[in-house]
Protein backbone atom coordinates (compact mmCIF):
# COMPACT_ATOMS: atom_id res chain seq x y z
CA UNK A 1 0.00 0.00 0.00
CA UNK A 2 1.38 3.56 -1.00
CA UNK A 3 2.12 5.99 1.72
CA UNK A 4 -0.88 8.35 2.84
CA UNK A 5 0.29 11.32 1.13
CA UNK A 6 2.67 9.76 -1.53
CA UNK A 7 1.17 8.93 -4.78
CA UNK A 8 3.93 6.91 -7.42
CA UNK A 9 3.78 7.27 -11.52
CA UNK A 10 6.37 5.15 -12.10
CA UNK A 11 9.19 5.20 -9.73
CA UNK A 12 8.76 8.95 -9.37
CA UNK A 13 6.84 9.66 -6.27
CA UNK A 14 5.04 13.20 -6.21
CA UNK A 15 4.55 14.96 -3.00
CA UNK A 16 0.94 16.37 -2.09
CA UNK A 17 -0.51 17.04 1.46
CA UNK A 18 -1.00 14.63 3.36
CA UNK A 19 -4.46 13.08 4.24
CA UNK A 20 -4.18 12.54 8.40
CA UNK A 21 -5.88 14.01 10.82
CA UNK A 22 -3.32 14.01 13.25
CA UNK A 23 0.20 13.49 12.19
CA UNK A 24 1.97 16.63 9.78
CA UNK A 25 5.58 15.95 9.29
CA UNK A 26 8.26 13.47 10.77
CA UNK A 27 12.09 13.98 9.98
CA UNK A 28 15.42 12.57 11.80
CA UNK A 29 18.06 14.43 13.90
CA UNK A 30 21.24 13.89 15.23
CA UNK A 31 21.71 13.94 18.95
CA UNK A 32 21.78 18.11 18.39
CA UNK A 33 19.33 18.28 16.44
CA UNK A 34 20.37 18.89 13.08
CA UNK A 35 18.85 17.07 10.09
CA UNK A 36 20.44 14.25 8.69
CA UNK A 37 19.34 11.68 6.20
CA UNK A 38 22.09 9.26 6.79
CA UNK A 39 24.08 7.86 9.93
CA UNK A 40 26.56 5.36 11.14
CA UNK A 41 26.02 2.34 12.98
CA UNK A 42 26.18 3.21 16.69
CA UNK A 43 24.97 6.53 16.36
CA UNK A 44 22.81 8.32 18.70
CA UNK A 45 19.98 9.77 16.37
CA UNK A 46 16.33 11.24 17.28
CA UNK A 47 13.22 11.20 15.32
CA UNK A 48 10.56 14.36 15.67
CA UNK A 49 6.99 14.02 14.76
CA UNK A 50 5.02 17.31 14.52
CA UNK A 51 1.03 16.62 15.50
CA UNK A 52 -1.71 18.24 15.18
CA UNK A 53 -4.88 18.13 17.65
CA UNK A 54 -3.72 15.42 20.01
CA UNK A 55 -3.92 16.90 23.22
CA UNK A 56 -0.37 16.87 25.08
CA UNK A 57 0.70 14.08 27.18
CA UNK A 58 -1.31 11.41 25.39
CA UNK A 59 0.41 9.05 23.86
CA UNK A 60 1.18 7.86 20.22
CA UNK A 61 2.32 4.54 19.28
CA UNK A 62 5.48 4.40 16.97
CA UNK A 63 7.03 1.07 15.04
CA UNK A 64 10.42 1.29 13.50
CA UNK A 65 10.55 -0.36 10.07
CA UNK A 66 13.29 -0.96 7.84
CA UNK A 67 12.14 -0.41 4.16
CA UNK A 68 11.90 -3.37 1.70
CA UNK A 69 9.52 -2.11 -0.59
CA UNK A 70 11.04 1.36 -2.27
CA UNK A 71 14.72 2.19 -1.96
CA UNK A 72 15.69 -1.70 -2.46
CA UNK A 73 13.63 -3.37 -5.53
CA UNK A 74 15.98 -6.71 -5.08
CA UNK A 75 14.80 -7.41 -1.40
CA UNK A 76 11.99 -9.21 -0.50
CA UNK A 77 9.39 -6.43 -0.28
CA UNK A 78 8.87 -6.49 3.24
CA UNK A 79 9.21 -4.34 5.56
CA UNK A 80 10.94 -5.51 8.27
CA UNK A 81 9.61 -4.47 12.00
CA UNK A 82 12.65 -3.32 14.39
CA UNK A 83 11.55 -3.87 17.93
CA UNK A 84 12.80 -1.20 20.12
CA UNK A 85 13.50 -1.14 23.94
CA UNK A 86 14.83 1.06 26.93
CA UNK A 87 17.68 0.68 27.83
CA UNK A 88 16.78 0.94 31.48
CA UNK A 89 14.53 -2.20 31.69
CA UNK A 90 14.56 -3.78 28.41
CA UNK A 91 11.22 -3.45 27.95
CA UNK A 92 8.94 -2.48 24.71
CA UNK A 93 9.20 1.22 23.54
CA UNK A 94 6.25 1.98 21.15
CA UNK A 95 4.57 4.28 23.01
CA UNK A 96 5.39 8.19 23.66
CA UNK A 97 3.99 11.30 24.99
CA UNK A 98 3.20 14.45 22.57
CA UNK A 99 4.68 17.20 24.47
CA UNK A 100 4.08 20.66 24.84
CA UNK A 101 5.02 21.71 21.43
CA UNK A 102 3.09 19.38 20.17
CA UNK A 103 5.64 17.06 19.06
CA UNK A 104 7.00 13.67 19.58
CA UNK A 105 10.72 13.31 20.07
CA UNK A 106 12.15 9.85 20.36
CA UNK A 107 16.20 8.82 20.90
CA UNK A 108 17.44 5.74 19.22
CA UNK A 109 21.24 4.30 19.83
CA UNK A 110 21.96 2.52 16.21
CA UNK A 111 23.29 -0.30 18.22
CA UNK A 112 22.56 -4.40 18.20
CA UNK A 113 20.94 -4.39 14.13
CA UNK A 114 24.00 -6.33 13.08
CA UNK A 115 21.86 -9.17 11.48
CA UNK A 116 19.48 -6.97 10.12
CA UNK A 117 22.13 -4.82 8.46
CA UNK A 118 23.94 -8.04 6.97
CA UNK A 119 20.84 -9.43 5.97
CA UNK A 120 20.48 -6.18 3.12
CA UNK A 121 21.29 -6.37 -0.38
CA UNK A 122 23.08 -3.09 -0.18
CA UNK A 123 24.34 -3.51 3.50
CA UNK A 124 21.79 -0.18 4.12
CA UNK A 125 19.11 0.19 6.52
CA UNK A 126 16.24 2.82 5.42
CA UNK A 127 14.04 3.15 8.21
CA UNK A 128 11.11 4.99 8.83
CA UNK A 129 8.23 4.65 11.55
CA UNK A 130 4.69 3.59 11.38
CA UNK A 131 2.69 6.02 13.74
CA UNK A 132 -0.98 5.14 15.25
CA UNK A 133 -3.27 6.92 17.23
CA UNK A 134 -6.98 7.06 16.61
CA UNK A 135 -8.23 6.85 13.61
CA UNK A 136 -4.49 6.93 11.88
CA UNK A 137 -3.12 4.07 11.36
CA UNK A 138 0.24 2.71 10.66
CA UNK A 139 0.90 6.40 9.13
CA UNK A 140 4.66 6.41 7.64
CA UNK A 141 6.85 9.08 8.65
CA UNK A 142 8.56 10.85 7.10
CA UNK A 143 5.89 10.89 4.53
CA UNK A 144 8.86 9.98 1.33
CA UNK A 145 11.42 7.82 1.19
CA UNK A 146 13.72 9.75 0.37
CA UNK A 147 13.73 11.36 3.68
CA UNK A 148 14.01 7.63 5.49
CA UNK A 149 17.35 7.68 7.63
CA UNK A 150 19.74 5.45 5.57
CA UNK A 151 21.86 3.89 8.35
CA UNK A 152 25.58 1.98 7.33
CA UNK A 153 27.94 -0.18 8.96
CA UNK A 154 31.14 0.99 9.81
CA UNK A 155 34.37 -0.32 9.09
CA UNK A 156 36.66 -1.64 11.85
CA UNK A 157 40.23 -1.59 13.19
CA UNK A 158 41.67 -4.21 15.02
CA UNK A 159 44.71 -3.68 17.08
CA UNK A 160 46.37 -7.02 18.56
CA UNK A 161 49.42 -6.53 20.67
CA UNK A 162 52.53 -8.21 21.47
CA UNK A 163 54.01 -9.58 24.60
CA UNK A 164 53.75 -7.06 27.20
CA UNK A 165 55.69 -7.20 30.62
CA UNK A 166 55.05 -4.87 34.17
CA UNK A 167 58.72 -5.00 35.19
CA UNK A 168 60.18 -4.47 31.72
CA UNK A 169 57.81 -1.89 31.82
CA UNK A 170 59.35 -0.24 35.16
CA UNK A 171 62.58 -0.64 33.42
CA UNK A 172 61.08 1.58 30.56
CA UNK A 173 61.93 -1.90 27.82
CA UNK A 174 58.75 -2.78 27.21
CA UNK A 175 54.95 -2.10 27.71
CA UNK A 176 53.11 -3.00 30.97
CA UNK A 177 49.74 -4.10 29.66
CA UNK A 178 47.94 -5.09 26.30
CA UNK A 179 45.10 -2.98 24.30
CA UNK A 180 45.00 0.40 24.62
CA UNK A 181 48.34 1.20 26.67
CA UNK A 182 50.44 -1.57 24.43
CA UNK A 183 49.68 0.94 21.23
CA UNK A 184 50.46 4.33 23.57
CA UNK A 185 53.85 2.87 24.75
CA UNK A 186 55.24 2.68 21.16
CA UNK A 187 52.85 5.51 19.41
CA UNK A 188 52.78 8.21 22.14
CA UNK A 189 48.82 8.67 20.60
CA UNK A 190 46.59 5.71 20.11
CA UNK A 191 44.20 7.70 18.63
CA UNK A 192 46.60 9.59 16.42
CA UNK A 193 48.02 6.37 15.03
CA UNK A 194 44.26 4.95 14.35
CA UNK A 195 43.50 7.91 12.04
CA UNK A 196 46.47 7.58 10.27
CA UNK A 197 45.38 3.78 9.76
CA UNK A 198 42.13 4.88 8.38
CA UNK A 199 44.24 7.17 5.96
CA UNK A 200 45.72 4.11 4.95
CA UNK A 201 43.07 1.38 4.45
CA UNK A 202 40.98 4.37 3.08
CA UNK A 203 38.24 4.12 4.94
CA UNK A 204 36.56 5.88 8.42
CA UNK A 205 36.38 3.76 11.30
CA UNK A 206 35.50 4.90 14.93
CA UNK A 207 37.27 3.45 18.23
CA UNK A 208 39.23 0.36 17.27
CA UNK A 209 38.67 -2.82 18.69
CA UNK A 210 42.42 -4.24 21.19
CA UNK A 211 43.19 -7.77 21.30
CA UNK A 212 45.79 -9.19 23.74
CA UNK A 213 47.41 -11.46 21.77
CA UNK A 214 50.82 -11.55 24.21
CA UNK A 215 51.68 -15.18 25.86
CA UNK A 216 52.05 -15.35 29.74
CA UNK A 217 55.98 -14.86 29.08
CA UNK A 218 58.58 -15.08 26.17
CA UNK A 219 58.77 -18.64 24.72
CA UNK A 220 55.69 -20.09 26.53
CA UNK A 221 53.68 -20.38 23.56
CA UNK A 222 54.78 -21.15 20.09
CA UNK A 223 53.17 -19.54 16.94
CA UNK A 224 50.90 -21.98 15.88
CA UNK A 225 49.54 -21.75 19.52
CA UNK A 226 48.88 -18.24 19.59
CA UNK A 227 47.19 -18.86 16.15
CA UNK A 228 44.64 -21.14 17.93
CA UNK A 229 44.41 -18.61 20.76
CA UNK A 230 43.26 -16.08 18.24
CA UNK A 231 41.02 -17.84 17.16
CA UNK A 232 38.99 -19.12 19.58
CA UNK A 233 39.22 -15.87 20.77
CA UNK A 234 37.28 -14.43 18.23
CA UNK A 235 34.66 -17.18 18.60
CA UNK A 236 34.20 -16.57 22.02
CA UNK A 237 34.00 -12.56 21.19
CA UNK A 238 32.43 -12.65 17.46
CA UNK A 239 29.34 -10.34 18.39
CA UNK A 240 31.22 -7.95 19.29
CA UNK A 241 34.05 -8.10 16.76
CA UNK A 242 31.16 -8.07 14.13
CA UNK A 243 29.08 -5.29 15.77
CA UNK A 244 28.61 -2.50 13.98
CA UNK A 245 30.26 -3.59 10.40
CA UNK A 246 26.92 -4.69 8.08
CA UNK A 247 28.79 -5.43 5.02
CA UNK A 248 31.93 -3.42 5.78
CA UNK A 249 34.91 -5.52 6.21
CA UNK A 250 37.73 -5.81 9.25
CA UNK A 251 41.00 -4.03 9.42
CA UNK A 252 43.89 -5.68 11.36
CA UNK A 253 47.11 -4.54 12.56
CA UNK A 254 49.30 -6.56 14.94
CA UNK A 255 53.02 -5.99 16.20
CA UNK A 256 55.37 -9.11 17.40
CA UNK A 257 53.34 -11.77 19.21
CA UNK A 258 50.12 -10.38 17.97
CA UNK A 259 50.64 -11.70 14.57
CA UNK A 260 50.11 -15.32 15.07
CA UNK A 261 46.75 -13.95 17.27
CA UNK A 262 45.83 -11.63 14.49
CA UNK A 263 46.53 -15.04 11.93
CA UNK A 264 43.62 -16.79 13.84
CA UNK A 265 41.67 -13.72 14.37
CA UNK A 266 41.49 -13.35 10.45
CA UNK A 267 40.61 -16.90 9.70
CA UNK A 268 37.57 -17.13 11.78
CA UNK A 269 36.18 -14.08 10.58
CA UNK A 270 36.89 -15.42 6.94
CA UNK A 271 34.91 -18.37 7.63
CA UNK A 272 32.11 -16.78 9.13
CA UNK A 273 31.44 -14.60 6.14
CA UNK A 274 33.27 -11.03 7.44
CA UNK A 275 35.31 -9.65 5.29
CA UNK A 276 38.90 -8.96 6.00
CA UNK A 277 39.90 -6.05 4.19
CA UNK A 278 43.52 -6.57 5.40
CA UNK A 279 46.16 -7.65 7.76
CA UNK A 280 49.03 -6.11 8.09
CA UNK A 281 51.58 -7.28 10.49
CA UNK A 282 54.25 -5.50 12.01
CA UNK A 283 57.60 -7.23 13.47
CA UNK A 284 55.66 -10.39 13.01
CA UNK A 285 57.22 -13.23 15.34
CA UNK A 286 58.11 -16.57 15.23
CA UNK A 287 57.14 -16.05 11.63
CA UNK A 288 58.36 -19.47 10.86
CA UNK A 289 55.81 -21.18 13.53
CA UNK A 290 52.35 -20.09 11.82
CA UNK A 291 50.83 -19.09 8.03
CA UNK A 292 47.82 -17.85 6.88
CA UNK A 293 45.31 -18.57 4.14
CA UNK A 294 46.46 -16.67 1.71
CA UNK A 295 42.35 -15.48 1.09
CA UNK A 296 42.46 -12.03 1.97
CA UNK A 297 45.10 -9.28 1.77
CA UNK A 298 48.49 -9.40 4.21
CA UNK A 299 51.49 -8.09 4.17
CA UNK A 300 54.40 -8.23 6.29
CA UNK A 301 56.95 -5.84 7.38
CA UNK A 302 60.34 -5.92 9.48
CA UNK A 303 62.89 -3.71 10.76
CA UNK A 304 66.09 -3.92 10.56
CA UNK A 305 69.32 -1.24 11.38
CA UNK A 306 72.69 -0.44 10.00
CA UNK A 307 76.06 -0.48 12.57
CA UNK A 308 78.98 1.85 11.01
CA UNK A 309 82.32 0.65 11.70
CA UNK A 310 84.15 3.69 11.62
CA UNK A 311 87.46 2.41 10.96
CA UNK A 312 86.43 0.55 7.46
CA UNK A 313 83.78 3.28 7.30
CA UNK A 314 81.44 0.18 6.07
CA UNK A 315 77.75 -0.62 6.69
CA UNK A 316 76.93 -3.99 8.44
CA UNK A 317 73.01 -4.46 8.69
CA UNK A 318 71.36 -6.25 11.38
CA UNK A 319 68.09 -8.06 11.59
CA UNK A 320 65.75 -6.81 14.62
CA UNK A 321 67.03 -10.17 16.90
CA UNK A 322 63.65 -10.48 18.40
CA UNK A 323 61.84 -11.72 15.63
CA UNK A 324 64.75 -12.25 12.70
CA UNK A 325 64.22 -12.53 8.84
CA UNK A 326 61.17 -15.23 8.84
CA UNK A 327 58.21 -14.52 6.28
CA UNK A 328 55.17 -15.89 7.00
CA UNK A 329 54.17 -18.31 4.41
CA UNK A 330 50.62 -16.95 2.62
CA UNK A 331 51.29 -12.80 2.62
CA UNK A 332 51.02 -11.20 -0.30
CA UNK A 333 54.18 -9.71 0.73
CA UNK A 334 57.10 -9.34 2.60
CA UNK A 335 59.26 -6.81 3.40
CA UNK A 336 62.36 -5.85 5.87
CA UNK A 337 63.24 -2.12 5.48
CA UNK A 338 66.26 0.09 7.07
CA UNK A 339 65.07 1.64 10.01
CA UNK A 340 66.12 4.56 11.84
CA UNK A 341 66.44 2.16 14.76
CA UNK A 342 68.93 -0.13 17.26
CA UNK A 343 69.58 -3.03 18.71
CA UNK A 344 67.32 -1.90 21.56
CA UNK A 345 64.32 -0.16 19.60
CA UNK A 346 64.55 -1.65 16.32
CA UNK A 347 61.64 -4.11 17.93
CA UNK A 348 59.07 -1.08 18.24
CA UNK A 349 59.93 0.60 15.27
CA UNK A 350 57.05 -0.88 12.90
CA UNK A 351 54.84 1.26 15.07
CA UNK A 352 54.88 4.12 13.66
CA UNK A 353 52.76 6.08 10.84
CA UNK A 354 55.44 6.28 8.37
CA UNK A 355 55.42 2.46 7.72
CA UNK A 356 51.99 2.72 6.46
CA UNK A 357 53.79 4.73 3.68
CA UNK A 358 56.36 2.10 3.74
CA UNK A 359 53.91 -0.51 3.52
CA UNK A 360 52.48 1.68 0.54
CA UNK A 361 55.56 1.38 -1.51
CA UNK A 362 55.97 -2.09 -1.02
CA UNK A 363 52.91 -3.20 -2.79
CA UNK A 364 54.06 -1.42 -6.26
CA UNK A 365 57.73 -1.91 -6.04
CA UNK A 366 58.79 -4.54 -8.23
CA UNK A 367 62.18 -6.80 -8.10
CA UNK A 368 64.41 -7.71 -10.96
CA UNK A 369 67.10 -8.81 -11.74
CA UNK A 370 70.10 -6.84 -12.65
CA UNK A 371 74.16 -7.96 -13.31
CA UNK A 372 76.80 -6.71 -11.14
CA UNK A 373 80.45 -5.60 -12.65
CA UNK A 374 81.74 -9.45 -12.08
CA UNK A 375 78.57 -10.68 -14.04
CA UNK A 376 76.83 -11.85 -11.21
CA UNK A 377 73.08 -11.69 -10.85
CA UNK A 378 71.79 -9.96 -7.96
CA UNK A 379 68.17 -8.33 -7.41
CA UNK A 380 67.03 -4.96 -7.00
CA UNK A 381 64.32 -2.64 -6.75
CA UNK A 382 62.36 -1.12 -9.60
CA UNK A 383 62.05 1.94 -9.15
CA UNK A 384 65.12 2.12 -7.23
CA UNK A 385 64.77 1.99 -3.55
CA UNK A 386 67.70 2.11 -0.70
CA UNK A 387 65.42 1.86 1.75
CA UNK A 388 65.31 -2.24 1.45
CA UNK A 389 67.11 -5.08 2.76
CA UNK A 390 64.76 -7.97 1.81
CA UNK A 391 61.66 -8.14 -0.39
CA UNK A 392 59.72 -11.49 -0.33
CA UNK A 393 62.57 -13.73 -1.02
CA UNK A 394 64.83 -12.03 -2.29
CA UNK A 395 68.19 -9.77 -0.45
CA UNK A 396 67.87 -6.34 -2.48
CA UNK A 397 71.78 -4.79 -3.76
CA UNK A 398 71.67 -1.98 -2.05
CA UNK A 399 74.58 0.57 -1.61
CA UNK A 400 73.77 1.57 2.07
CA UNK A 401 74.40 -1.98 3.00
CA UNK A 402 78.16 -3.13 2.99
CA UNK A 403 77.90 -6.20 4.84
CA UNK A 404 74.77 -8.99 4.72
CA UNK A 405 73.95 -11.47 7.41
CA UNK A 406 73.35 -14.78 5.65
CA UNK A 407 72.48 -17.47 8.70
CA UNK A 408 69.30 -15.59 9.82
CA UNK A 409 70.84 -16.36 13.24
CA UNK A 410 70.79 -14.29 16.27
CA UNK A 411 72.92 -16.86 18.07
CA UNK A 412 76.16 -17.03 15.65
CA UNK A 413 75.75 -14.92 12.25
CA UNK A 414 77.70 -15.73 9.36
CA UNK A 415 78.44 -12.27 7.00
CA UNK A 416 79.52 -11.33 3.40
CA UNK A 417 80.17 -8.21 1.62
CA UNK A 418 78.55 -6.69 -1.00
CA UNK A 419 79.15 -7.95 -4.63
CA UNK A 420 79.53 -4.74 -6.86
């Protein structure tokens, strides 16, 4: 049936005046009051409803609906009823007072429509209300759809931290706790670093969601066990690592430990139909110990640091010894960059904004081969790029570095020079 008020020549509708007695106009707010015709997931919105010749304080019964019918010709041309409650008691909110203006004014958190919101061809809710009292019934407002309130998912960011430690912490070597204060330690700004993120995914996500994914101490747990941890993990948490998304996808980053966790993280959500839009993994360790599917994107990145002998006035570069030159079979690549680091901070150094642009580069560069002055193959970067020691398999020739490690050993390390 068409809307009181809304008659449709084709898919045109044309606006007359509306034939109620009681209801004149209903439009959506944001939490100040300003008009808005789309919103997030999680949003605090209001809906107003101007009356006419209901006296105040009696009370008018409102439904939420989700359009079918109009805005989404693919669907099943139902509208679908959204029961609301208070958050106070849980019980049924469909009834409100008209107050002295005349008006009704309800509040609505755009939380817990997550199945809903999957459930839509176009991952959009458009809802509008059906308001009764008297002799009007089930009137829709606002009176055209194309002032419904169009409500998205949002896309997420998932942080998953590495080992943490209180009295490294003391000692100022390492953080004292996971989530939030893991990401401060190295970033200074949480919040800071998660914009930048969005920057680079591309996308607008609101607070991100931490994962502890450090073991109870160094060595306790291998990779492959902090893979399962992750992932029972997010079985045990899925409704809230899905809330909010509809048919956005997942972002994750993770730093040392927190790979493996973010590895089983990602593969759960994979098979439970969220998308991962990508995984990037920072100082990934025990890289050798764990892999991933290889079905959505993931790159890798490590740090690494050059020592000047000052005597030869030659460039030795060393591996970060925490987590060593080990690429995780499945990424779409892998990368170990000179950092502006040490022995003691090279660990920590991924976490920083400027390896998203890092990260950036990686994905175009390209690798060929090239001949040296004795003849000899080596590889390097296309475009040219100094800023490399290792891309996917390959060592890059690269004129900062003078001396390569070649037993990926942190124990005894073998070295050769250069071949010009």
């Amino acid at each position: 049936m068409a809307n009181p008020g809304v008659e449709f020549v084709g898919k045109t509708p044309i606006k007359r005046k509306l034939i109620t007695k009681y209801f004149v106009r209903g439009w959506w707010t944001d939490s100040n009051d300003m008009p808005i015709s789309e919103a997030l997931f999680g949003d605090t919105v209001k809906f107003h409803l101007q009356t006419q010749e209901i006296p105040i304080g009696e009370n008018v019964t409102l439904k939420l609906f989700d359009d079918d019918n109009i805005l989404n010709t693919i669907e099943d041309h139902e509208d679908d009823e959204i029961g609301l409650v208070y958050s106070t008691n849980g019980q049924a909110a469909i009834t409100d007072q008209v107050d002295g203006n005349k008006k009704v004014v309800k509040t609505i958190i755009l939380d817990n429509f997550e199945k809903m919101l999957r459930s839509e061809a176009d991952g959009i809710l458009e809802l509008y209300f059906k308001c009764t009292y008297d002799s009007d019934v089930d009137v829709k407002m606002p009176d055209l759809p194309q002032n419904y309130l169009q409500v998205k998912g949002v896309p997420k960011i998932i942080l998953v931290n590495g080992h943490w430690n209180r009295i490294a912490n003391f000692m100022g070597m390492s953080p004292g706790s996971g989530g939030e204060g893991y990401w401060n330690f190295f970033t200074g700004n949480v919040k800071g670093y998660k914009t930048a993120a969005d920057n680079y995914f591309g996308i607008k996500s609101k607070e991100p969601h931490f994962v502890d994914g450090s073991s109870l101490w160094g060595g306790s747990e291998s990779g492959g066990q902090r893979k399962k941890r992750g992932y029972e993990y997010a079985r045990e948490n899925f409704d809230e690592l899905k809330r909010g998304l509809g048919n956005e996808k997942a972002y994750v980053i993770s730093h040392s430990e927190g790979g493996a966790c973010a590895a089983g993280v990602c593969q759960y959500l994979k098979e439970n139909n969220i998308d991962v839009g990508e995984s990037l993994m920072l100082s990934a360790d025990e890289g050798d110990e764990f892999t991933v599917e290889g079905n959505y994107p993931c790159y890798q990145i490590t740090a690494g640091y050059l020592t000047h002998d000052y005597i030869t006035k030659r460039s030795r570069f060393e591996i970060d010894p925490v987590v060593m030159d080990n690429r995780i079979s499945g990424v779409n690549r892998y990368g170990v960059y000179i950092s502006n680091g040490g022995l003691t901070t090279v660990h920590g150094a991924t976490i920083n904004t400027s390896v998203f642009n890092l990260v950036t580069t990686l994905k175009t560069l390209n690798v060929q081969l090239a001949l040296n002055s004795q003849g000899q193959s080596v590889h390097q970067t296309s475009p040219m790029d100094e800023k490399w020691y290792r891309i996917d398999e390959y060592r890059i020739y690269n004129k900062k570095i003078d001396i390569y490690p070649t037993n990926n050993s942190n124990i005894i390390e073998m070295y050769r020079e250069r071949q010009d």
